[in-house]
N, C-alpha and C. Protein backbone atom coordinates (compact mmCIF):
# COMPACT_ATOMS: atom_id res chain seq x y z
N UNK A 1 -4.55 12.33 18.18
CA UNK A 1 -4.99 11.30 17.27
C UNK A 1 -3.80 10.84 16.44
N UNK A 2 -3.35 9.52 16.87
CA UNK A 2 -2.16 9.38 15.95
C UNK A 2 -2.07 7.93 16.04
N UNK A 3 -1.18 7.41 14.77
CA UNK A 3 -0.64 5.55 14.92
C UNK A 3 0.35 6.19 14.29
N UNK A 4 1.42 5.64 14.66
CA UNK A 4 3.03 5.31 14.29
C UNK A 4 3.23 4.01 14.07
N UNK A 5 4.13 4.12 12.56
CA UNK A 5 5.05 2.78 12.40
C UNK A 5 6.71 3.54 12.46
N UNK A 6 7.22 3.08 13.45
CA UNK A 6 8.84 3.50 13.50
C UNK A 6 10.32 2.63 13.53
N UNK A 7 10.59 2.45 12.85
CA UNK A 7 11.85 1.27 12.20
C UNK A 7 13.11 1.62 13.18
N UNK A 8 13.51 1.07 14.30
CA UNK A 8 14.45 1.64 15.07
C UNK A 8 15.77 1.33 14.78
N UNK A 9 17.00 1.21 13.60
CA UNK A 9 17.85 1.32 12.85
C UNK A 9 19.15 0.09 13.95
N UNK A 10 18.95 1.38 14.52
CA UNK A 10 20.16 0.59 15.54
C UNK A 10 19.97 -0.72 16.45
N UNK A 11 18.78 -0.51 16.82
CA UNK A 11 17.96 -1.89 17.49
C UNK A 11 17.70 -3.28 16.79
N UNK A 12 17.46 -2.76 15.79
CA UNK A 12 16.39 -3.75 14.62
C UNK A 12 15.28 -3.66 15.24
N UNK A 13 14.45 -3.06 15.55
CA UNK A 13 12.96 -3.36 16.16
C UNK A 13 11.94 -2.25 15.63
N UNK A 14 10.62 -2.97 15.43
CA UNK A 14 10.06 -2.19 14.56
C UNK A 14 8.77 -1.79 15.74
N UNK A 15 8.44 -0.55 16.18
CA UNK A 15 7.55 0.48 17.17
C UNK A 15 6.56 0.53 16.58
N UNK A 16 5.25 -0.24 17.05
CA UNK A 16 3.58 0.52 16.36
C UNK A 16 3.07 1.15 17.88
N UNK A 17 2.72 2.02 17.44
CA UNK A 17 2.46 3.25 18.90
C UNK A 17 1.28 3.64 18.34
N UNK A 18 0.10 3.68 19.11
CA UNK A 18 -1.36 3.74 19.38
C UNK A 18 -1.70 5.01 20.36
N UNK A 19 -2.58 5.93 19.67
CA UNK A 19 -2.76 7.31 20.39
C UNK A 19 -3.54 6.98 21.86
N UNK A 20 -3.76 7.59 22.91
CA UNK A 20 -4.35 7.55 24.39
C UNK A 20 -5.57 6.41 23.77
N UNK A 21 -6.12 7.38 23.62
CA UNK A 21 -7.82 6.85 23.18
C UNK A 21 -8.32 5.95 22.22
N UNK A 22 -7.12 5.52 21.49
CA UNK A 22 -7.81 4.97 20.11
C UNK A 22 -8.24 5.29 19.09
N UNK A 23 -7.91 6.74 18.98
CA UNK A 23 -8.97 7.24 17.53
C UNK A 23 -8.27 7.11 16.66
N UNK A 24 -7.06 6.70 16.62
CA UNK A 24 -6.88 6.59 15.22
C UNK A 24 -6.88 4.76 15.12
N UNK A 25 -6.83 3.76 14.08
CA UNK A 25 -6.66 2.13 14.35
C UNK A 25 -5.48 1.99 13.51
N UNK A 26 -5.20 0.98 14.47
CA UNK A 26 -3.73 0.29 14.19
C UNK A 26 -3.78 -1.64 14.32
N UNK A 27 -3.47 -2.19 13.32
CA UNK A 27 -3.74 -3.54 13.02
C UNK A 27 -2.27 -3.99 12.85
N UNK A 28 -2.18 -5.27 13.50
CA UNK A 28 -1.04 -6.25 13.01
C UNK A 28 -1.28 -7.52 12.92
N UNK A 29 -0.45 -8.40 12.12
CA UNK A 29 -0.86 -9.56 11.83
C UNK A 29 0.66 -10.23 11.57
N UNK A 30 1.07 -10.96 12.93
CA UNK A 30 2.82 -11.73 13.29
C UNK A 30 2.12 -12.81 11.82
N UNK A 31 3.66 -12.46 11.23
CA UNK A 31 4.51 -13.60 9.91
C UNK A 31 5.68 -14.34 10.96
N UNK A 32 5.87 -15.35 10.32
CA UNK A 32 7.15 -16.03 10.39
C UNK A 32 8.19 -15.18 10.67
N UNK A 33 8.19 -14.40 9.91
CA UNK A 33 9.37 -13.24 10.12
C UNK A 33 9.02 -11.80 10.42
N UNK A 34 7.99 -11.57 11.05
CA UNK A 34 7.82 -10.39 11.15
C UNK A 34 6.50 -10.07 11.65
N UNK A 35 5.69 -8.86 11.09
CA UNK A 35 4.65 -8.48 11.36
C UNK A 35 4.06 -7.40 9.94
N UNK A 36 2.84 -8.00 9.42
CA UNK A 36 2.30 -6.97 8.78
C UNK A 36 1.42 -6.13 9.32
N UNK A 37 1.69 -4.41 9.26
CA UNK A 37 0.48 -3.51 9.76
C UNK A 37 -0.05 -3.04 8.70
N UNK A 38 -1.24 -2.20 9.43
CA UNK A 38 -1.68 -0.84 8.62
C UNK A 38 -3.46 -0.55 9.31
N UNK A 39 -3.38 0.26 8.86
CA UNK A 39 -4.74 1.04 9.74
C UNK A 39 -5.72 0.33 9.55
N UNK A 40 -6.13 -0.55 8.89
CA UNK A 40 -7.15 -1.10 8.61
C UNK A 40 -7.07 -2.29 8.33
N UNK A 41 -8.05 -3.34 8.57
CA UNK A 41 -7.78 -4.85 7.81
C UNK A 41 -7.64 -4.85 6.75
N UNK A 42 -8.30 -4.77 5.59
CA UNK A 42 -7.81 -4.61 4.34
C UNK A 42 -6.60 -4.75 4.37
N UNK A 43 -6.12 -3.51 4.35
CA UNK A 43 -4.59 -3.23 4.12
C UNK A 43 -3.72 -4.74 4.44
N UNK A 44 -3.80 -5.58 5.65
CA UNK A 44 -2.84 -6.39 6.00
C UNK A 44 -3.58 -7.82 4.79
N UNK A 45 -5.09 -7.84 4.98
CA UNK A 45 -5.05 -8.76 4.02
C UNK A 45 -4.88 -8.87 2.34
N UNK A 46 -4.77 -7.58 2.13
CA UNK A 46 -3.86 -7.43 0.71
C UNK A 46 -2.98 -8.23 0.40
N UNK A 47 -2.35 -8.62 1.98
CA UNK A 47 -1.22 -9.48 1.20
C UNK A 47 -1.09 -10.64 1.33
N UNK A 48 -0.49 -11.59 0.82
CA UNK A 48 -0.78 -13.14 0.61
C UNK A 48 -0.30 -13.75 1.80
N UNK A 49 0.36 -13.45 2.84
CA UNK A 49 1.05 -13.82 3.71
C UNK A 49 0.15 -13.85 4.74
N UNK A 50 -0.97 -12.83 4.82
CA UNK A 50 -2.15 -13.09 5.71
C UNK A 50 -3.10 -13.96 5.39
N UNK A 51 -4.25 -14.63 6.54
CA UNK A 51 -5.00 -15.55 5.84
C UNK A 51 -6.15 -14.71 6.02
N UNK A 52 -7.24 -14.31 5.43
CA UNK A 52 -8.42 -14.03 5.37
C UNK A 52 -9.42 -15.04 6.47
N UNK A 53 -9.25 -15.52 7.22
CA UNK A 53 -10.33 -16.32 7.58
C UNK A 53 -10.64 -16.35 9.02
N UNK A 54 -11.89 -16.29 9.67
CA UNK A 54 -12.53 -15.94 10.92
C UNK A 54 -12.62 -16.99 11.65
N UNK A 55 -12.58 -16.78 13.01
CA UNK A 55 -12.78 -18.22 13.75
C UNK A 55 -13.78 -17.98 14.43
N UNK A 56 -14.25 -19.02 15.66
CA UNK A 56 -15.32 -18.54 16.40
C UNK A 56 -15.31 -17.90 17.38
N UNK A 57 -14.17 -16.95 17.64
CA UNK A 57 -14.32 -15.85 18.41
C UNK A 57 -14.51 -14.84 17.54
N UNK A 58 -14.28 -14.91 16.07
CA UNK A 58 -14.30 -13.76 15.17
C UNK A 58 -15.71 -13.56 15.23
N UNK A 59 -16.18 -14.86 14.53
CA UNK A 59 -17.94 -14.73 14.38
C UNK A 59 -18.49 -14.10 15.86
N UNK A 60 -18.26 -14.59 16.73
CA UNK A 60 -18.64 -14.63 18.02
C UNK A 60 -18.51 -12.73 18.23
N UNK A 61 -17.82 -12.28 17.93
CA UNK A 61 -17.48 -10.28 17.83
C UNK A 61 -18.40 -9.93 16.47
N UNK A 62 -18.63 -10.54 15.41
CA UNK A 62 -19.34 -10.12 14.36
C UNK A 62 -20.62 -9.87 15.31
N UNK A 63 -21.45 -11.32 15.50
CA UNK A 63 -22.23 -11.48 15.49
C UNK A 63 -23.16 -10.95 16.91
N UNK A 64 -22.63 -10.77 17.99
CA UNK A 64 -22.95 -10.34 18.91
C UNK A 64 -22.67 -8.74 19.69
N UNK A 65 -21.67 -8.13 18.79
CA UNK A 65 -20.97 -6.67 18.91
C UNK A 65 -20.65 -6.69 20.40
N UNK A 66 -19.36 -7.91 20.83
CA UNK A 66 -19.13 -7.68 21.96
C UNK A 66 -17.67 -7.22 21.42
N UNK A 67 -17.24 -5.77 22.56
CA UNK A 67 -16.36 -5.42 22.47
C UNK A 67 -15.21 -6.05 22.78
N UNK A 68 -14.16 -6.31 22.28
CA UNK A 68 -12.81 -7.13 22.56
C UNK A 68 -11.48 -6.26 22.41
N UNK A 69 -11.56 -5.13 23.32
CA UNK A 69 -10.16 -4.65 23.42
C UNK A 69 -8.86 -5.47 22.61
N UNK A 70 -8.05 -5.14 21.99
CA UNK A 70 -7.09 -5.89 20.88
C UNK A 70 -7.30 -6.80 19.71
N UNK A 71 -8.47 -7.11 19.92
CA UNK A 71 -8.87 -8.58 19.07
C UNK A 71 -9.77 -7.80 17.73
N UNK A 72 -9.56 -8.70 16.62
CA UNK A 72 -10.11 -8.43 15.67
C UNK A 72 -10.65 -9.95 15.15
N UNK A 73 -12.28 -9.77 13.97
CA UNK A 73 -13.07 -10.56 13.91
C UNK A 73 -11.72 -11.68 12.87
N UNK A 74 -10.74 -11.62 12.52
CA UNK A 74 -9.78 -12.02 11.48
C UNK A 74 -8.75 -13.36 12.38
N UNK A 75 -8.38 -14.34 12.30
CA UNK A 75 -7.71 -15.44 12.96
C UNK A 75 -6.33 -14.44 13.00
N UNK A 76 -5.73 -14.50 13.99
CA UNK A 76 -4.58 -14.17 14.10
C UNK A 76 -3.92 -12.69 13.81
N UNK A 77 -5.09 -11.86 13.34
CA UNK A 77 -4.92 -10.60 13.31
C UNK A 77 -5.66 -9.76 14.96
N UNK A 78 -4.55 -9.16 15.47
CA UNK A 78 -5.03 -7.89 16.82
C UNK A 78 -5.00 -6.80 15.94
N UNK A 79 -5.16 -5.98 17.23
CA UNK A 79 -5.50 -4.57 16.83
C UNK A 79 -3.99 -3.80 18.52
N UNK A 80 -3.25 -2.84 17.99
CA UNK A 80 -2.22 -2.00 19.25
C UNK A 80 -3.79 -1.39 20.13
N UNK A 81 -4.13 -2.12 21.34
CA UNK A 81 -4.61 -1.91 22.26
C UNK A 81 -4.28 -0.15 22.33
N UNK A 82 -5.25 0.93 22.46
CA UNK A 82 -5.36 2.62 22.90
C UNK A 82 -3.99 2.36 23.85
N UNK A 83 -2.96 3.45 24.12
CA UNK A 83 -2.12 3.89 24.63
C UNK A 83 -1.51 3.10 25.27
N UNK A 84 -0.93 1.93 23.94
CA UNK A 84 0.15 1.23 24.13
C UNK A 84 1.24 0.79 22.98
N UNK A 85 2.10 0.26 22.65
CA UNK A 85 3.36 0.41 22.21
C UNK A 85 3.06 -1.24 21.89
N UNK A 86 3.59 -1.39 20.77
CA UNK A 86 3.96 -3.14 20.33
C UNK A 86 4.90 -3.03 19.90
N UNK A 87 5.98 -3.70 20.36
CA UNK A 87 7.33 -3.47 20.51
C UNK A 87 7.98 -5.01 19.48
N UNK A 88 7.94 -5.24 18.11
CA UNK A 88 8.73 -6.17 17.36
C UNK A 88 10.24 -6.47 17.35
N UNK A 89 10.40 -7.55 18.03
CA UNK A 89 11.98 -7.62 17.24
C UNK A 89 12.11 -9.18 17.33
N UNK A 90 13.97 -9.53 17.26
CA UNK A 90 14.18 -10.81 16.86
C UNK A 90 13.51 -12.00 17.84
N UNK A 91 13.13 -11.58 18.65
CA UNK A 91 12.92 -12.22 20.01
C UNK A 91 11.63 -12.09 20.31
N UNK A 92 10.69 -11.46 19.35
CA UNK A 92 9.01 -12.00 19.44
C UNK A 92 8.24 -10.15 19.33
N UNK A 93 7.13 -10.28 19.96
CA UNK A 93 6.16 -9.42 20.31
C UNK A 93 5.84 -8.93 21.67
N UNK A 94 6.37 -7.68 22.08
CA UNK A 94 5.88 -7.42 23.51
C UNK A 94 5.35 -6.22 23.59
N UNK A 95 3.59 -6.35 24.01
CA UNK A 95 2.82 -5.18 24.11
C UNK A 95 2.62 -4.54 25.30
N UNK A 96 3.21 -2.84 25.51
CA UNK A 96 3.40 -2.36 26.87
C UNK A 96 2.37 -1.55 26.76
N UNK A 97 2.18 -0.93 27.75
CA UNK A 97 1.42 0.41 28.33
C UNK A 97 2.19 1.04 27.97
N UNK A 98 2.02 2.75 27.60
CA UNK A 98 2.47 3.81 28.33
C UNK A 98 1.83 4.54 28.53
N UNK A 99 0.09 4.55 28.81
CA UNK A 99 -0.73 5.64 29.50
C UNK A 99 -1.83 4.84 29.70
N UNK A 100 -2.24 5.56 31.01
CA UNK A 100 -4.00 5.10 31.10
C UNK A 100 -4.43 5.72 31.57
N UNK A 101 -6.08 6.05 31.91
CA UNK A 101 -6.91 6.83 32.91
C UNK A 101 -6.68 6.81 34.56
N UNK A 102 -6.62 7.84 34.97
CA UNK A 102 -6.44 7.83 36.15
C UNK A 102 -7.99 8.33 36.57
N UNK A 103 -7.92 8.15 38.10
CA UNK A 103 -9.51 8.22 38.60
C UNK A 103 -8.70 9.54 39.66
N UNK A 104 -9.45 10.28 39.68
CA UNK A 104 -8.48 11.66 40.57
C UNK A 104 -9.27 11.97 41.37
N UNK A 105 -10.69 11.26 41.57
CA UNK A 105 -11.82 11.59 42.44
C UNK A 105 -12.54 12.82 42.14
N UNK A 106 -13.51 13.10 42.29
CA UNK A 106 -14.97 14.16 42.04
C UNK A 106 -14.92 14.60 42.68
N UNK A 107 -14.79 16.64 43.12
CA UNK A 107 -15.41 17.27 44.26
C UNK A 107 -16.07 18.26 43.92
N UNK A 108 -16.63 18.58 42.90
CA UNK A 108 -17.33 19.40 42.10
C UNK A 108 -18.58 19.52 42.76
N UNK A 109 -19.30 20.44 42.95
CA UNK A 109 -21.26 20.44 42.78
C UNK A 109 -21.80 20.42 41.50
N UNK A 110 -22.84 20.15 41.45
CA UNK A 110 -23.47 19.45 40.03
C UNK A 110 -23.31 20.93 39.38
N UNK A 111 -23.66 22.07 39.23
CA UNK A 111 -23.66 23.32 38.34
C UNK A 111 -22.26 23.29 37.90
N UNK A 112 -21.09 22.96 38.55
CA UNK A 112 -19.77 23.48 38.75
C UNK A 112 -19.18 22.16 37.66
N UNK A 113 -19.97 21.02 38.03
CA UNK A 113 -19.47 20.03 36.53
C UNK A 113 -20.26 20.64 35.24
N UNK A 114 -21.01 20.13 35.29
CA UNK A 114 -22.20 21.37 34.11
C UNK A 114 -21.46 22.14 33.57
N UNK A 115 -20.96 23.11 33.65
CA UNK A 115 -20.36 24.22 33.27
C UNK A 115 -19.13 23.68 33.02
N UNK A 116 -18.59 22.84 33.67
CA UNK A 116 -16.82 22.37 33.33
C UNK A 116 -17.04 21.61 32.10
N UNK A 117 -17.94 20.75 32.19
CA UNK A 117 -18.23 19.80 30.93
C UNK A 117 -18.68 20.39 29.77
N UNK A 118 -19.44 21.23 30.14
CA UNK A 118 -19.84 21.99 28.61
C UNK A 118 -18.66 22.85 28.17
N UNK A 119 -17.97 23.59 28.84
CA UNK A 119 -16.24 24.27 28.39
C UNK A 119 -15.74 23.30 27.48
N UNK A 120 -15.50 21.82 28.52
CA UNK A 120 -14.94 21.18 27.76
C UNK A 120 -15.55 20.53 26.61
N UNK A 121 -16.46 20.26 25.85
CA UNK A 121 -17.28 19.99 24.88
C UNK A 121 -16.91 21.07 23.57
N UNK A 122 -17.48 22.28 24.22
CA UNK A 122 -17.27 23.19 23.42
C UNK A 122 -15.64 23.50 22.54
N UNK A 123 -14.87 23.36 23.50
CA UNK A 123 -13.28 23.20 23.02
C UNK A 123 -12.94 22.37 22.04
N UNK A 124 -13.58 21.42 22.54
CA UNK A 124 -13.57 19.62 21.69
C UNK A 124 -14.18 20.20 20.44
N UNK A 125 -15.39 20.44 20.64
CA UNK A 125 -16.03 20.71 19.14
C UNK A 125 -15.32 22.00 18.48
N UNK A 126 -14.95 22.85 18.88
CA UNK A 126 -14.04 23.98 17.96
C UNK A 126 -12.64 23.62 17.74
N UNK A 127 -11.77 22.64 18.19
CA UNK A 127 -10.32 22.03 17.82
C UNK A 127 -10.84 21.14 16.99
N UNK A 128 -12.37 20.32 16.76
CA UNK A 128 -12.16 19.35 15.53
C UNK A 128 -12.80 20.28 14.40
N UNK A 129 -13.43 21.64 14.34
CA UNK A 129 -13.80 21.91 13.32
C UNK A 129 -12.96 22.71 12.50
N UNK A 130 -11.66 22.71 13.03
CA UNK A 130 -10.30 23.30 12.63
C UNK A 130 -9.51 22.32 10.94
N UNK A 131 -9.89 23.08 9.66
CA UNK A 131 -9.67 21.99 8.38
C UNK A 131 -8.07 22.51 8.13
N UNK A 132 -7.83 21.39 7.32
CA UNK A 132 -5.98 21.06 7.15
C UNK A 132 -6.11 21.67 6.19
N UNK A 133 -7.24 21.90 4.92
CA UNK A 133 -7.25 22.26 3.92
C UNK A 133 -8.46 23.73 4.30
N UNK A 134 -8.05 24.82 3.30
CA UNK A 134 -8.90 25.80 3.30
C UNK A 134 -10.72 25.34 3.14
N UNK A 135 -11.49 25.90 3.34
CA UNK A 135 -12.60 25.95 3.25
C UNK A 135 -13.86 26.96 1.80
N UNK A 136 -14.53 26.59 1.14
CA UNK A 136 -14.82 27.25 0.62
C UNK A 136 -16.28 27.51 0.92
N UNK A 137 -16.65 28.50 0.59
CA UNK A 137 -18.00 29.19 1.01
C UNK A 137 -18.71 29.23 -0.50
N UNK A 138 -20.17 28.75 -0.36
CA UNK A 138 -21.31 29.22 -1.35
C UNK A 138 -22.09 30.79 -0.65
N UNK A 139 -21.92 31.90 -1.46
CA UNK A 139 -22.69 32.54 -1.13
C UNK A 139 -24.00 32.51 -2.10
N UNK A 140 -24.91 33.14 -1.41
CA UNK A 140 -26.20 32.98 -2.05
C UNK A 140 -26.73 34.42 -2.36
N UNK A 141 -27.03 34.98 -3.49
CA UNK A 141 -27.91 36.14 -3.54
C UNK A 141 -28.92 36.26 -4.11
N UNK A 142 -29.47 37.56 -3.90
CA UNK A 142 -31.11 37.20 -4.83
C UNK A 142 -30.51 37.84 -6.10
N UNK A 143 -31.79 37.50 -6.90
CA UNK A 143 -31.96 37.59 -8.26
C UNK A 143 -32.17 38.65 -8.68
């Protein structure tokens, strides 16, 4: 789960890098000179250089909850498409890949996924219930 903003010194080019899946969001919005990000809309329309205002593809995603890979309900604001790279510099905007799903084909019997899928579930759910910060406990006793 990750978004990167990375300032490449020697290049001049500024890296927004988007985790496999998408879980974390990453927003940009091309200036004249540049690009404003940040994880959220808000954040880019904070600033005066963005315009606040929806068009009818925006309404058209409000209003109907059709999914639009990159696009956001905002004129001229995207979103770094899941496991790809938006690559800024003097010479424009170029959004690459660097991962996607592969299809590796099924040879499992139905018990033998069952059991693989629930492993994997179970893993999933004990790596997210893992806290950055300690945990505190209410104990309860009688009276």
């Amino acid at each position: 789960m990750f978004a990167y903003a990375l300032w490449d010194t020697a290049k001049r080019e500024l890296l927004l890098i988007r985790d496999r899946l998408g879980i974390k969001p990453l927003y940009y919005y091309p200036t004249e000179h540049g690009v404003l990000f940040g994880s959220e809309p808000k954040a880019i329309l904070a600033n005066s250089l963005a315009e606040p205002a929806m068009d009818a593809d925006g309404l058209r995603r409000t209003l109907c909850s059709i999914p639009d890979p990159g696009s956001t309900v905002f004129r001229g604001m995207r979103e770094v498409r899941p496991g790809h790279i938006l690559r800024v510099t003097r010479d424009g905007i170029k959004q690459m890949s660097y991962w996607h799903l592969t299809d590796s084909g099924h040879t499992d019997d139905v018990p033998t996924t069952v059991r693989r899928v629930r492993e994997l579930l179970d893993d999933t759910i004990q790596r997210q219930l893992i806290a950055d910060v300690p945990l505190s406990r209410t104990v309860v006793g009688r009276a």
